[in-house]
Protein backbone atom coordinates (compact mmCIF):
# COMPACT_ATOMS: atom_id res chain seq x y z
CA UNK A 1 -0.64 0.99 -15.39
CA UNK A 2 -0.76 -2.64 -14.67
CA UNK A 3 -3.24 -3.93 -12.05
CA UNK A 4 -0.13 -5.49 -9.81
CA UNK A 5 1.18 -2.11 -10.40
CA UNK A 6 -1.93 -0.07 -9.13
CA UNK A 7 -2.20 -2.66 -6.08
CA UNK A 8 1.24 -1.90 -5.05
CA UNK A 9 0.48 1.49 -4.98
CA UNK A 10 -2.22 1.73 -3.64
CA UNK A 11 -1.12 -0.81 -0.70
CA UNK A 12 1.81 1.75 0.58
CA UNK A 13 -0.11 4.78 0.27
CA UNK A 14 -0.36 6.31 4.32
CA UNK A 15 -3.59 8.33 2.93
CA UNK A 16 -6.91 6.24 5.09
CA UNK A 17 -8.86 4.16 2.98
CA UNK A 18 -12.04 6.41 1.77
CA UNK A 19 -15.65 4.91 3.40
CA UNK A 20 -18.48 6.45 1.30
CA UNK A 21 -21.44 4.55 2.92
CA UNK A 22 -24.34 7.06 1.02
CA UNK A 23 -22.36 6.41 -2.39
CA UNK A 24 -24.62 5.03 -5.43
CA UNK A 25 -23.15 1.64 -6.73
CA UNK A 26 -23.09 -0.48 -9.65
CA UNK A 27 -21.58 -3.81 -10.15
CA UNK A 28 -18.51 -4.51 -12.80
CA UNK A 29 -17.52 -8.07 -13.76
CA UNK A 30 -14.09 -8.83 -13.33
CA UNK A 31 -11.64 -12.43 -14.04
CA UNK A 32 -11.79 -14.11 -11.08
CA UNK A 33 -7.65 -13.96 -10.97
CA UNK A 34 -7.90 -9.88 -10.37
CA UNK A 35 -10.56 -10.46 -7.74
CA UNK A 36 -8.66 -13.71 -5.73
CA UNK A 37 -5.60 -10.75 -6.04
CA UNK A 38 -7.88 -7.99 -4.49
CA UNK A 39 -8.61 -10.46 -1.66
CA UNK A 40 -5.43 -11.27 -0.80
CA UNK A 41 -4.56 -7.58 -0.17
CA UNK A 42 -7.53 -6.55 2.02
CA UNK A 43 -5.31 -6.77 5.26
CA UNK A 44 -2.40 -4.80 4.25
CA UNK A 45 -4.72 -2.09 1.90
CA UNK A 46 -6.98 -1.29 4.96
CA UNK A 47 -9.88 -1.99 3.16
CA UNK A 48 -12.93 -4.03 4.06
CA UNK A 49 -13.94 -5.67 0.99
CA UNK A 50 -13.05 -6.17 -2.26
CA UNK A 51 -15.39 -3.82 -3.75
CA UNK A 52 -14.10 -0.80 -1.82
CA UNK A 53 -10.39 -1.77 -2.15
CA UNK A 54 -11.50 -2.00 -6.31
CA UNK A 55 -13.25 0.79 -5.30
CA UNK A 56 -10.28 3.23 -4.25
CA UNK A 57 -8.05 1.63 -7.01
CA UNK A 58 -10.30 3.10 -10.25
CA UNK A 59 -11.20 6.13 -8.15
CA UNK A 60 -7.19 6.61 -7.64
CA UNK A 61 -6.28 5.82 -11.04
CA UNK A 62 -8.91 8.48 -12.68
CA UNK A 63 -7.71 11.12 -10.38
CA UNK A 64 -4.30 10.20 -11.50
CA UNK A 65 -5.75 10.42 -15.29
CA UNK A 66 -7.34 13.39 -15.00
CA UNK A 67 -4.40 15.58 -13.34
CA UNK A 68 -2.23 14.30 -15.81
CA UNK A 69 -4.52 15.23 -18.62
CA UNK A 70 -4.44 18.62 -17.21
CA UNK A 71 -0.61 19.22 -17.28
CA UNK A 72 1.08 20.45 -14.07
CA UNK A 73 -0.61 23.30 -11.81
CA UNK A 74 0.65 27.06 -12.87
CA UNK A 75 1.65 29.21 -10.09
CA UNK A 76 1.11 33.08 -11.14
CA UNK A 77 3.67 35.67 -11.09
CA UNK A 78 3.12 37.95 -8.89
CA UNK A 79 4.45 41.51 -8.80
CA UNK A 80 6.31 40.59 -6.20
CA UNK A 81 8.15 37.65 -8.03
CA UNK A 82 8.65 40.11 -10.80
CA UNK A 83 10.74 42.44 -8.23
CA UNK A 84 12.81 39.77 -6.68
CA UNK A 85 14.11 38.24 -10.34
CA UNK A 86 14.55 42.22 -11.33
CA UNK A 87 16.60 42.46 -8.07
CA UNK A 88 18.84 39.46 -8.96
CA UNK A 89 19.48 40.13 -12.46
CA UNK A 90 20.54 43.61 -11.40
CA UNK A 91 22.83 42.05 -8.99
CA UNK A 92 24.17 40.08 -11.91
CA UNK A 93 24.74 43.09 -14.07
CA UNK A 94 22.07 41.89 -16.81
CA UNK A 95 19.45 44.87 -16.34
């Protein structure tokens, strides 16, 4: 995903900016272009800074990464399920 891309995002999102005051940091170097980018969107992304609104964008992106790595979410059958599809294909003269 492109960094205009993830901005964009990230921008129209309704969810509140995330404020972790407590949070361990480290600095990353970034071009100066990305950064003048990141400043111009402060207003409209609700963040205070550019290291929080870089901030939210990685922490966005990896959550994106990691519940696509995982496939989409499996909902159990339950016996209940089990009845209801029975039921149906009853109804339709298959069982």
């Amino acid at each position: 995903m492109s960094c205009q891309r993830a901005l964009e995002q990230l921008i129209y999102t309704e969810s509140p900016p995330r404020r972790d005051a407590l949070v361990e940091t480290k600095e990353v170097a970034i071009p100066r272009e990305i950064h003048d980018k990141l400043q111009e969107s402060l207003a409209a992304s609700g963040s205070t800074s550019v290291d929080e609104l870089a901030g939210r964008i990685l922490r966005d992106w990896l959550t994106m990464r990691e519940a696509s790595s995982r496939g989409p979410p499996r909902k159990r059958i339950t016996k209940a399920d089990e009845k209801t599809v029975e039921e149906r294909l009853k109804a339709l003269g298959y069982v």
